[in-house]
C-alpha atoms as a PDB file:
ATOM      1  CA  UNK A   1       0.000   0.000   0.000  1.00  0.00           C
ATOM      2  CA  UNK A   2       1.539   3.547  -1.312  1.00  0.00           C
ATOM      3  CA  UNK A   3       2.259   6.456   1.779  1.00  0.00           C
ATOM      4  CA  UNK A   4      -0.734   8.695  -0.059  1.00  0.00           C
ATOM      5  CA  UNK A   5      -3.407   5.799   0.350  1.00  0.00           C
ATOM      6  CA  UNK A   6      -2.294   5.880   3.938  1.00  0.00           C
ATOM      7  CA  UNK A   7      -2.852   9.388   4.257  1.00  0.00           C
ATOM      8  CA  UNK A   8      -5.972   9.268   2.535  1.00  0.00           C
ATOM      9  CA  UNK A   9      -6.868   6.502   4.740  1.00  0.00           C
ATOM     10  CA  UNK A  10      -6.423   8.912   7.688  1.00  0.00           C
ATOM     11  CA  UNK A  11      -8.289  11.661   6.466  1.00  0.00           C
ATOM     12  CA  UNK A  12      -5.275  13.633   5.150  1.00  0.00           C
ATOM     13  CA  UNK A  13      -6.361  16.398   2.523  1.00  0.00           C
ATOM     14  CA  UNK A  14      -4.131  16.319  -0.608  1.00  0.00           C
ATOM     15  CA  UNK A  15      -2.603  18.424  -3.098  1.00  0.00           C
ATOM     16  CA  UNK A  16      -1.159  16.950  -6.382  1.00  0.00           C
ATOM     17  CA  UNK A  17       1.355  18.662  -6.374  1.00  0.00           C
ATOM     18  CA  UNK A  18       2.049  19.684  -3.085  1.00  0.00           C
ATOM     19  CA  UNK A  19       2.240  15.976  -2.505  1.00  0.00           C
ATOM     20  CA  UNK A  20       4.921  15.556  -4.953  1.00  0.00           C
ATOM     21  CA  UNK A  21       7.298  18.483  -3.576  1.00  0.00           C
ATOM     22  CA  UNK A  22       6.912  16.966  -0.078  1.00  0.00           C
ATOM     23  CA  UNK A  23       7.169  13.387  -1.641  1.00  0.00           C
ATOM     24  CA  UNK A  24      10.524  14.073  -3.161  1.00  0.00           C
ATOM     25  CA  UNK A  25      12.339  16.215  -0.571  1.00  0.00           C
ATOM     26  CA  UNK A  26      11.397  14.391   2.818  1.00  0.00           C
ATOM     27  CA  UNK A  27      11.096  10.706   1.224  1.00  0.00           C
ATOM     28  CA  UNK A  28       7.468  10.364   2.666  1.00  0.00           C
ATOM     29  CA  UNK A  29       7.053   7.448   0.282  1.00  0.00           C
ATOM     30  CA  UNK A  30       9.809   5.467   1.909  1.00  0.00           C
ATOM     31  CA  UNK A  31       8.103   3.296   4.738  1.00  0.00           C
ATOM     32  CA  UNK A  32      10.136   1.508   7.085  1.00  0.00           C
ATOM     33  CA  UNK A  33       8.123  -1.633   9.189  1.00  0.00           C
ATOM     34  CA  UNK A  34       4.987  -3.980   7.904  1.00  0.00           C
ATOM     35  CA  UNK A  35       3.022  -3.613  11.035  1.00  0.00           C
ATOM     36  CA  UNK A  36       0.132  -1.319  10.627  1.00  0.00           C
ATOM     37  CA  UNK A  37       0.750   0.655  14.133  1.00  0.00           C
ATOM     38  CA  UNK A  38       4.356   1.119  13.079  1.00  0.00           C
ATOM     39  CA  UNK A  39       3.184   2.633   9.750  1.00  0.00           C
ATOM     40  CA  UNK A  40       0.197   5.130  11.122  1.00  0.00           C
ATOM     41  CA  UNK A  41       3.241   5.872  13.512  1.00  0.00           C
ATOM     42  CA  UNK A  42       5.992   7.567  11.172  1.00  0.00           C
ATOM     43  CA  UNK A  43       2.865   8.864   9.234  1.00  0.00           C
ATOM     44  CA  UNK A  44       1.934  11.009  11.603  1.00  0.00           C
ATOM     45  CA  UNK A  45       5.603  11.884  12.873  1.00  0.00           C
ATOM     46  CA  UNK A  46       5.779  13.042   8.908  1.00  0.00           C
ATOM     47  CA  UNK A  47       2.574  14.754   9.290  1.00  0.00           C
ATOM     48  CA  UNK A  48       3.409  16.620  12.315  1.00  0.00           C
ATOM     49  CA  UNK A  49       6.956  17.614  10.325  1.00  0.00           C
ATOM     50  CA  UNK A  50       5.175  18.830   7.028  1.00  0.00           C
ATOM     51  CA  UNK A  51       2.951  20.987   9.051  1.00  0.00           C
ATOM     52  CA  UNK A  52       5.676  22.704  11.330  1.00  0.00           C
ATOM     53  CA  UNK A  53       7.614  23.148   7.950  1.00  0.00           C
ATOM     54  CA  UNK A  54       4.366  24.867   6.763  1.00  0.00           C
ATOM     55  CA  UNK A  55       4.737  26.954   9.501  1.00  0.00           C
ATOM     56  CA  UNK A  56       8.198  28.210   8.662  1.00  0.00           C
ATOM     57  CA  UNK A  57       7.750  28.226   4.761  1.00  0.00           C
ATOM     58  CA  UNK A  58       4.509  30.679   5.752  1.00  0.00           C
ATOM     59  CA  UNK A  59       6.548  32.794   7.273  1.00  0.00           C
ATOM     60  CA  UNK A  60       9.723  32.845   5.682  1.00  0.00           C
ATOM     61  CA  UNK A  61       7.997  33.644   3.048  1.00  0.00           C
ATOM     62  CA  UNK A  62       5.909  36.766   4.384  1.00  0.00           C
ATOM     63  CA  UNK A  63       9.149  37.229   5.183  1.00  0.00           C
ATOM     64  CA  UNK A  64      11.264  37.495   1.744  1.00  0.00           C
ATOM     65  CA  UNK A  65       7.745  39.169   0.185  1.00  0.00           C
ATOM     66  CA  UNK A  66       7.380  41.953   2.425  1.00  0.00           C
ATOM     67  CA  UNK A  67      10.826  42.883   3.353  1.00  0.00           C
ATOM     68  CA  UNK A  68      13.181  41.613   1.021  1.00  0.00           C
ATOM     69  CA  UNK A  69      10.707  42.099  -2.423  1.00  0.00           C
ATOM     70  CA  UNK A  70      11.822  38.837  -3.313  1.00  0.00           C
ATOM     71  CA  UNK A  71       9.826  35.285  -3.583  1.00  0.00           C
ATOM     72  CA  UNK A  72      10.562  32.243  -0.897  1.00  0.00           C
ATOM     73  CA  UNK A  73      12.314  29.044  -2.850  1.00  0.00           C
ATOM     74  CA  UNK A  74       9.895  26.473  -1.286  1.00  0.00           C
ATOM     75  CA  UNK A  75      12.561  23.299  -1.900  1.00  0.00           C
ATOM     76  CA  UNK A  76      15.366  25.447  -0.885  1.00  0.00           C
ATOM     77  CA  UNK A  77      13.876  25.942   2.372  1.00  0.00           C
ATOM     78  CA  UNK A  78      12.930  22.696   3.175  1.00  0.00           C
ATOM     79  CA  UNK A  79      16.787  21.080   2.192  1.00  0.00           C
ATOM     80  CA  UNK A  80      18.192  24.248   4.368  1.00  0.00           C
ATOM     81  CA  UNK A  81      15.971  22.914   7.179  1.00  0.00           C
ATOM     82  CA  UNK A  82      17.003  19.233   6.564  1.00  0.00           C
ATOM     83  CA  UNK A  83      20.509  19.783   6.153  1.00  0.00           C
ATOM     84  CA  UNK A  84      22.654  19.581   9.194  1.00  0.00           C
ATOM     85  CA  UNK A  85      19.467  18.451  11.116  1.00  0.00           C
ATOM     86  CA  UNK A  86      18.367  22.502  11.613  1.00  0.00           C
ATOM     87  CA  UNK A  87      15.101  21.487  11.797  1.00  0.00           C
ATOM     88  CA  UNK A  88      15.398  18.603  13.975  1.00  0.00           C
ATOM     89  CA  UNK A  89      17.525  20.107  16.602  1.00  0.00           C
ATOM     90  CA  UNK A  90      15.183  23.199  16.917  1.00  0.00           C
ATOM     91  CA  UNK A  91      12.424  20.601  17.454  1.00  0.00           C
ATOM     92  CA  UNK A  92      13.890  18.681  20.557  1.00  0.00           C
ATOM     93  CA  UNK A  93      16.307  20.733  22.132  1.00  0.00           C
ATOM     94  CA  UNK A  94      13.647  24.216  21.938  1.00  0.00           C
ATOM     95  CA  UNK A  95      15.327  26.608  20.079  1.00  0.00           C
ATOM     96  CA  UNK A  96      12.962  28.023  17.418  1.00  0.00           C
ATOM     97  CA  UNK A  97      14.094  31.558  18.019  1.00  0.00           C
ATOM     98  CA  UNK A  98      17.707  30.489  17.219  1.00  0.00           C
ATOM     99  CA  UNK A  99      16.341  28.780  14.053  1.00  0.00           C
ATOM    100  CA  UNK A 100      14.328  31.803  12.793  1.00  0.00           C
ATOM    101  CA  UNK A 101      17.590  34.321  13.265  1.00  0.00           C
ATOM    102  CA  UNK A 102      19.620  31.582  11.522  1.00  0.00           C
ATOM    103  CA  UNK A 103      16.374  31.642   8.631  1.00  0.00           C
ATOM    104  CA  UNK A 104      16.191  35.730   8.557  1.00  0.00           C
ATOM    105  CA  UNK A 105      20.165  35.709   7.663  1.00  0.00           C
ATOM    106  CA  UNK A 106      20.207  33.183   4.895  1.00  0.00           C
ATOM    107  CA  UNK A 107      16.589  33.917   3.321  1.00  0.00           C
ATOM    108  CA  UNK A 108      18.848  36.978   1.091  1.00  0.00           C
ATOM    109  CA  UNK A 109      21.821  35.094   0.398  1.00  0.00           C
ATOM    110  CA  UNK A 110      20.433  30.994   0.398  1.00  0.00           C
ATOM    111  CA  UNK A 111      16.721  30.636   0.108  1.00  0.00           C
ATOM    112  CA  UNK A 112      15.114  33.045  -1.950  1.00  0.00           C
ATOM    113  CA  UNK A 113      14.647  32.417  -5.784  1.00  0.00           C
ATOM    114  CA  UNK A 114      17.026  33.948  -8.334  1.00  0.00           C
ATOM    115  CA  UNK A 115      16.050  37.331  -9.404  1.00  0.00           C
ATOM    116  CA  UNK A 116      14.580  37.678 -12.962  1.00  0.00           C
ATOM    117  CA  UNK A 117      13.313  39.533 -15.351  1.00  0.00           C
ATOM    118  CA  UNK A 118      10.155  37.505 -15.759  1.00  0.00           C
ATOM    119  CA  UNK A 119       6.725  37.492 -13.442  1.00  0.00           C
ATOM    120  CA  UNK A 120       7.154  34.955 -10.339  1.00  0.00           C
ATOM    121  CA  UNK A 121       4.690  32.545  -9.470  1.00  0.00           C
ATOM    122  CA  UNK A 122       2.957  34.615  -7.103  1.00  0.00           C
ATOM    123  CA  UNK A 123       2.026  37.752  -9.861  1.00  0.00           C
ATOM    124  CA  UNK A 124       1.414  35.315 -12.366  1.00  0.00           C
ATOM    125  CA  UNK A 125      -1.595  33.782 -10.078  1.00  0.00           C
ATOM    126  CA  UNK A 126      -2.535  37.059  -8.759  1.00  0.00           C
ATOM    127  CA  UNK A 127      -2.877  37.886 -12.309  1.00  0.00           C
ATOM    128  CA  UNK A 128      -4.749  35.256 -13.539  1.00  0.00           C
ATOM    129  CA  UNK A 129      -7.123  35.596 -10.636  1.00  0.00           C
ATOM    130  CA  UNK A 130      -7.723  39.152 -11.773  1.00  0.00           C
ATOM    131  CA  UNK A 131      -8.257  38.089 -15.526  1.00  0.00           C
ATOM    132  CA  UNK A 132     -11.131  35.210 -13.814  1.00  0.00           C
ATOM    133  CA  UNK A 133     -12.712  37.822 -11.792  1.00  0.00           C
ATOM    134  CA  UNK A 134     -12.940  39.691 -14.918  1.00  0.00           C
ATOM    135  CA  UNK A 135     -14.384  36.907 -16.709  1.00  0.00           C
ATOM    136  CA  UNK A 136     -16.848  35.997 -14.180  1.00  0.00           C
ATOM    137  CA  UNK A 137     -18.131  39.165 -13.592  1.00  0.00           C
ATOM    138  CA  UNK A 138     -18.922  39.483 -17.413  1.00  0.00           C
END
């Protein structure tokens, strides 16, 4: 049985693609154990992770909008977070301020997206929800 039928299982809402970003960079799809407690186990462990790196992405990324002008790299983040267990050690030993400092120095130099000529993600949707609203209203 695939990780996503599991979460679906559990009452997990999904995201296509969402799914596949979190798939890829936290290897959600790689289940250890056969025993169905065991499995429900590191689901939720991974459940619990996803949504305290929600947490941080939402705000690093308020973050790099409103005071850098500049748009959060989403996988970026998350292998900044992984690597040398940041995340992990801000979990169980408490220090979330100390992680959020470390985040506020490196979201310039590290974490955000390249600058470019081109419309990012965000002005491209905020656009096209514009042109709908337009298109509904008519």
């Amino acid at each position: 049985m695939s990780c996503f039928h599991h979460l679906r299982l559990i009452g997990a809402p999904l995201n296509p693609m969402e799914c596949e970003n979190w798939k890829s960079l936290l290897n959600i799809h790689i289940l250890k154990g056969t025993r169905p407690e065991r499995i429900k186990c590191i689901l939720y462990g991974r459940l619990i992770t996803i949504t305290m790196m929600t947490l941080i992405a939402s705000y690093a990324s308020w973050y790099a909008e409103d005071h850098l002008q500049r748009e959060l790299s989403i996988p970026k983040l998350i292998n900044w977070l992984k690597r040398q267990g940041r995340f992990a050690q801000a979990m169980h030993v408490g220090t979330l301020e100390t992680l959020f400092n470390d985040l506020r120095r490196a979201l310039p130099k590290v974490l955000c997206k390249q600058k470019r000529k081109r419309q990012t993600s965000r002005q491209l949707l905020a656009d096209y929800g514009y042109y709908m609203e337009g298109a509904l209203a008519a």
